[in-house]
Structures are given as C-alpha cells and as structure tokens.
Protein backbone atom coordinates (compact mmCIF):
# COMPACT_ATOMS: atom_id res chain seq x y z
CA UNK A 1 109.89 26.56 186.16
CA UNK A 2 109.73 27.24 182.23
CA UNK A 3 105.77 26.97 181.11
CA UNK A 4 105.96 26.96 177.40
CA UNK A 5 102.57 28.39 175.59
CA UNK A 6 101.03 25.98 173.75
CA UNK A 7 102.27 27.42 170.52
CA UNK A 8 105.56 26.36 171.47
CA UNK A 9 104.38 22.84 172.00
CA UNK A 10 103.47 22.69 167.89
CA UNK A 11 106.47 24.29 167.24
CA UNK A 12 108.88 21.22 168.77
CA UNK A 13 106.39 18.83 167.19
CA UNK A 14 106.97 20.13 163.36
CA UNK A 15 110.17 22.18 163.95
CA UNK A 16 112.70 21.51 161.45
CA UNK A 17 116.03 22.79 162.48
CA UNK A 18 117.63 26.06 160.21
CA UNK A 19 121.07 26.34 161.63
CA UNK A 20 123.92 24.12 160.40
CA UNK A 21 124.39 21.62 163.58
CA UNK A 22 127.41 20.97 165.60
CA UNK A 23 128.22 16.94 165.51
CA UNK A 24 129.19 15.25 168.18
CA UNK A 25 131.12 11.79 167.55
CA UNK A 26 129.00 8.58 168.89
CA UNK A 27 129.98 6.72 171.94
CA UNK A 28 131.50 3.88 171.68
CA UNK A 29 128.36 2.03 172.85
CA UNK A 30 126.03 3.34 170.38
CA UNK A 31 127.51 2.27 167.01
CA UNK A 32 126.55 4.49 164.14
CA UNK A 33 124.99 7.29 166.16
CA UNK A 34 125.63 11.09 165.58
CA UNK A 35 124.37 13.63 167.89
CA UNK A 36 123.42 16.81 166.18
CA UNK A 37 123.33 19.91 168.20
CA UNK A 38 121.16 23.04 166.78
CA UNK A 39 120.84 26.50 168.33
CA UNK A 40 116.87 26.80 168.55
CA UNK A 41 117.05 29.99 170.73
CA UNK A 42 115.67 32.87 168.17
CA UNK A 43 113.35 29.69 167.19
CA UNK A 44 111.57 29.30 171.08
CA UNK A 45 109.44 31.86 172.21
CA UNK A 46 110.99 34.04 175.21
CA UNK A 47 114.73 34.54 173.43
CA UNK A 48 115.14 37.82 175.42
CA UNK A 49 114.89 35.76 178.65
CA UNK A 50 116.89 33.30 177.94
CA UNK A 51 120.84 32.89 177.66
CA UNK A 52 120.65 29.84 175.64
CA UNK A 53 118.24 27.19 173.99
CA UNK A 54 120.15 23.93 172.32
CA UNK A 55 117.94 21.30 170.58
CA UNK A 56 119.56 17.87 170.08
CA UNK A 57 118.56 14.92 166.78
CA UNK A 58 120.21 11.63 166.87
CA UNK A 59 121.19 10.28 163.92
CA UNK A 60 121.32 6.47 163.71
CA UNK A 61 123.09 4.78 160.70
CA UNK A 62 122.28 7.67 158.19
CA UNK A 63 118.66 8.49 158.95
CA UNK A 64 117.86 11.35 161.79
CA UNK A 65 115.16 10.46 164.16
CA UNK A 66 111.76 12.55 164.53
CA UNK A 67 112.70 12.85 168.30
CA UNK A 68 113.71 16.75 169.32
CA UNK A 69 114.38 17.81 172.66
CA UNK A 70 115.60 20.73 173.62
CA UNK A 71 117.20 22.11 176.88
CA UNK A 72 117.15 25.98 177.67
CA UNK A 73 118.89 28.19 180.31
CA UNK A 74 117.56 31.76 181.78
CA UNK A 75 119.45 34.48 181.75
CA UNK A 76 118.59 35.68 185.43
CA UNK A 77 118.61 32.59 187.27
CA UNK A 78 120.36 30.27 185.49
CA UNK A 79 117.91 27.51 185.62
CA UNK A 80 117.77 24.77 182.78
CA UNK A 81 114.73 23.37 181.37
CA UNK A 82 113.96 20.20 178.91
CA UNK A 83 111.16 20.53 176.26
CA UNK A 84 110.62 17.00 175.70
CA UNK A 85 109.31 17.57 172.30
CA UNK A 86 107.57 14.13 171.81
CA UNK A 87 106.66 13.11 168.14
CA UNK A 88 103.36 11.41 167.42
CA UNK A 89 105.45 8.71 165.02
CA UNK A 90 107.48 7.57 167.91
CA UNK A 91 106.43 5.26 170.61
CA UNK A 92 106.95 6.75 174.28
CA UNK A 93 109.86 3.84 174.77
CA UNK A 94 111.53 4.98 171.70
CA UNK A 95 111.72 8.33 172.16
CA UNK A 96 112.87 7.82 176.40
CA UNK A 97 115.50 5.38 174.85
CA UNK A 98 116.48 8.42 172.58
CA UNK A 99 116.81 10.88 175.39
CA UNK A 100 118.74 8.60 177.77
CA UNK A 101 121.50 8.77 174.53
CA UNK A 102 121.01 11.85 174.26
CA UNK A 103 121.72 13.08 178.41
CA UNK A 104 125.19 12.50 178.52
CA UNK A 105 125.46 15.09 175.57
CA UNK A 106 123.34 17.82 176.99
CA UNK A 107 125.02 17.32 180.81
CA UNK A 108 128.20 18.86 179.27
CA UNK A 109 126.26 21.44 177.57
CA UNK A 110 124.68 22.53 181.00
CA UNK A 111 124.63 22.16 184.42
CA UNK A 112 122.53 19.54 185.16
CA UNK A 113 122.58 20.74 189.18
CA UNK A 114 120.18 23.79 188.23
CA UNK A 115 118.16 21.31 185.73
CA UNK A 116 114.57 22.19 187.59
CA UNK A 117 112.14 20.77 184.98
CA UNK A 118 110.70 18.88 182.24
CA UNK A 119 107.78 20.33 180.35
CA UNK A 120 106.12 16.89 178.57
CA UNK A 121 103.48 18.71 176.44
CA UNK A 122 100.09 17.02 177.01
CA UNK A 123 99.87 14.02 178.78
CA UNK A 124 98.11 11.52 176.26
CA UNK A 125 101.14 12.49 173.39
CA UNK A 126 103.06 9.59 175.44
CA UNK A 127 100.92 7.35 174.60
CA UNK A 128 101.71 3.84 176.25
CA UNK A 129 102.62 6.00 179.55
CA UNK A 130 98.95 7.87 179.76
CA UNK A 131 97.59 4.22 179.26
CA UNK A 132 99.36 3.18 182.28
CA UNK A 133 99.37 6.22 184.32
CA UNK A 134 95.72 6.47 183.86
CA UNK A 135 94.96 2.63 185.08
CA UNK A 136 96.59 3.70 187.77
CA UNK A 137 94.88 6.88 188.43
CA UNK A 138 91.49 4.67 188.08
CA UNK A 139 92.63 2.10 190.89
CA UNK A 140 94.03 5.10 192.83
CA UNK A 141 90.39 7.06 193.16
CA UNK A 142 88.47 4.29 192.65
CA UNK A 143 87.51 5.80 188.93
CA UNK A 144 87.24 8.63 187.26
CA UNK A 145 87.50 11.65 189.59
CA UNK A 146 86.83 15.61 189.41
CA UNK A 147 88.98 17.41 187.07
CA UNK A 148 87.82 20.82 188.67
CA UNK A 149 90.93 23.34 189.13
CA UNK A 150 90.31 22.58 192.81
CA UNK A 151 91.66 19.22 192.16
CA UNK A 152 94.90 19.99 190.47
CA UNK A 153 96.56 19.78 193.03
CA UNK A 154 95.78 16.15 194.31
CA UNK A 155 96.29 14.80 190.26
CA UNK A 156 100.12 16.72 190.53
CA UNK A 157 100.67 15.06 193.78
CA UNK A 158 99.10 11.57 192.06
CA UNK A 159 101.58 12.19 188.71
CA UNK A 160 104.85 12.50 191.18
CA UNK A 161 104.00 8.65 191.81
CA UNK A 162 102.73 7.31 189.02
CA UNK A 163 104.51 5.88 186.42
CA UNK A 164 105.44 9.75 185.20
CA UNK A 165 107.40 10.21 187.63
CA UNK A 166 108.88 6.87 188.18
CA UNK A 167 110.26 7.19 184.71
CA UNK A 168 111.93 10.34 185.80
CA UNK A 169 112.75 9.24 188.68
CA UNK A 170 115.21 6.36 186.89
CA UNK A 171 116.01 8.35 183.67
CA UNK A 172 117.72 11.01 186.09
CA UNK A 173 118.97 9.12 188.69
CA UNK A 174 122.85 8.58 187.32
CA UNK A 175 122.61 12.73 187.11
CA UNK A 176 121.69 12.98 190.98
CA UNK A 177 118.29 14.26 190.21
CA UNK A 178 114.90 13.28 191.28
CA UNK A 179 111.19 13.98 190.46
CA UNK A 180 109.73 16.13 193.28
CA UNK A 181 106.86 16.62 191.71
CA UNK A 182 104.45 17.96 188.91
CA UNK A 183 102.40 20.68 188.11
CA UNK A 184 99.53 20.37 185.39
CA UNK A 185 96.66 22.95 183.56
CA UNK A 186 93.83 21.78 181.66
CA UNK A 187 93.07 18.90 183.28
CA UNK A 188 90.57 16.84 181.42
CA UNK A 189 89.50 12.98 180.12
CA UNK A 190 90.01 12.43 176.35
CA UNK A 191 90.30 9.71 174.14
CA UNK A 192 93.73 8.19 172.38
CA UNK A 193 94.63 9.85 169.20
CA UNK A 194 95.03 7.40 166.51
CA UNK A 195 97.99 9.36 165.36
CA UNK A 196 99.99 8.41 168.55
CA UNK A 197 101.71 5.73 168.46
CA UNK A 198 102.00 3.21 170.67
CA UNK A 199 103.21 -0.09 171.74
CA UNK A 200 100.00 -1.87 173.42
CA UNK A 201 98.03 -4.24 171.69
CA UNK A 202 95.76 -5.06 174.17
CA UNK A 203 92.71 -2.58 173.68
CA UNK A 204 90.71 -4.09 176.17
CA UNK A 205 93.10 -3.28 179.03
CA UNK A 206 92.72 0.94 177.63
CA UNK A 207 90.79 2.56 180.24
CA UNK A 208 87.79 4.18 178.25
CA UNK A 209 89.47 7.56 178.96
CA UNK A 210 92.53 8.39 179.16
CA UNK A 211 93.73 11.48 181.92
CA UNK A 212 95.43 14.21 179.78
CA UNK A 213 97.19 17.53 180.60
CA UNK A 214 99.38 20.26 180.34
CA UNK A 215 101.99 18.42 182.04
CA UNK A 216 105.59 19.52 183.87
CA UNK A 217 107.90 17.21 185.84
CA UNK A 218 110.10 19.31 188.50
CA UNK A 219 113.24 18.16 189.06
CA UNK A 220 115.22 18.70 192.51
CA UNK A 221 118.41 17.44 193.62
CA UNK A 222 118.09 13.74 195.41
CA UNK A 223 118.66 13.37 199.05
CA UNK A 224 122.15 11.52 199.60
C-alpha cells in the first residue's frame, strides 16, 4: 500500500489546485453540488510511479469546500489509493459526508476492485473520531498502554475494530469493500489541537490523551 511522506500530508492540507478542473453535473439527490475533478499527479510526490493521481472539491451552492481527497493508481500494479486529505476547518462528519458524495464520482474514475487503501494522515486530525477511538482504546487495555514499536502491531489490530475501521467498514460497504486492517508509524499520546475542529462539547468525556498516528486503513474485497 501507498505510504505518503509526511510532506505530502501538508501538501493535501494547503494544496490549492493549478489545473483547470473537469465538472461533473450533481446528482439529482444533492441539489446544487458540482464535483470538480483536478489532475494532482505532477503535484504528489512519486509521479514517475504512478499512472494517475485525480483530486476531487465539491462545490455546494457556489462556495467549494476545504475537503480534498485524492485517489491515485500505480503504474506497475495497478493498485488505487485514497489520500484522505482531512482539513483542520472541517469536522470529521463533514468531511466523511463529503467523501460518501464524492465515491460514486471517483468509482467511475477507477476500479474500485484494486482500491487497497486509505492513508488518513495522523490520527488526532479527525478529531471527534480520535476522541472516540481513543475511549475505546482506554476501556480496551484498561488505560494507556506501551506505544513501543513492539506494540504496533496490537494498536493496528485494535484500529481494524475501533470506530476507524467501523467507519470504513460502512462508508465502503455499497462498493464491496471492507477494512481488513491498519497499519500505523509513530505511535504516540498527544493532546487535541485547538485548530481541529470538532463536534463534541462535552470536554469532560476527552480522555486526557488522545492516541495519534501515522495512520492507513487497508481495504480488501468483502467475503460474499
């Protein structure tokens, strides 16, 4: 799977597209919606290795979102990747609501069969979900745990079934595709960035820490 460096990870956070788009018309479902297509593959690191990169902006009644994803395919395997791009401004709900618009788009732009992973950036950019994921994580071990490399492996397997990869589980389920697991680097306890925004109000339910990392979803076909 794709590992993006972390350079790449600042890039999707203040990229502003520099090729003219191509527009897609809205579905009938999402009044007032454009989908903007933009070739970001000279823009993403790796452009020898790659056959194609395509980042994707709605636009919702006149005003583009902050929200960039971008999906890119290898030239020697064929595999397809999602850079989730999260954006401090946005809530985690708001941007997953964006990206479930967005799917339908990108699934006839590639071949969502050889989709094999999501890279989400660090885990406490998605704010409400590292809140969650990380109560969980605390009931799980009975607190906070070793973050030792010798443990990665136990927090991936612990991220598969948390609320990471529940999410993932349900945003890729109409596209046949489930979360079989996670791989993560630089595993460490931080606190909440004030510039992330999120949705709970309730401070005293924050765990003290929060669990953040270098975090990818991999994505396998679901069992019929």
């Amino acid at each position: 799977m794709l590992k993006p460096t972390y350079a790449l990870l600042i890039l999707m956070w203040a990229c502003q597209p520099k090729n003219k788009p191509e527009i897609s018309s809205p579905e009938p479902t999402v009044p007032d919606t454009l989908v903007l297509r933009f070739d970001v593959n000279e823009e993403l690191a790796g452009s020898a290795y790659r056959e194609k990169a395509t980042g994707y902006l709605l636009v919702v009644d006149g005003d583009s979102t902050l929200f960039f994803p971008a999906f890119t395919k290898s030239k020697k395997y064929g595999r397809v990747n999602l850079i989730l791009g999260l954006h401090p401004s946005l809530t985690y709900h708001q941007q997953m609501k964006q990206l479930k618009t967005i799917l339908p788009y990108a699934a006839k732009d590639y071949n969502f069969d050889s989709l094999s992973g999501v890279f989400v950036g660090r885990l406490v950019q998605t704010g409400d979900l590292a809140i969650q994921v990380t109560n969980e994580y605390l009931e799980a071990f009975d607190g906070y745990g070793s973050t030792a490399t010798t443990q990665y492996d136990t927090i991936a397997s612990f991220l598969a079934t948390s609320k990471l990869g529940r999410d993932f589980n349900k945003l890729f389920d109409l596209y046949g595709l489930t979360a079989v697991g996670t791989s993560v680097e630089k595993v460490f306890y931080t606190e909440m960035h004030e510039s992330i925004k999120i949705d709970s109000a309730q401070h005293s339910q924050w765990p003290e820490k929060i669990l953040d990392a270098m975090t990818w979803v991999k994505l396998g076909q679901r069992r019929k």
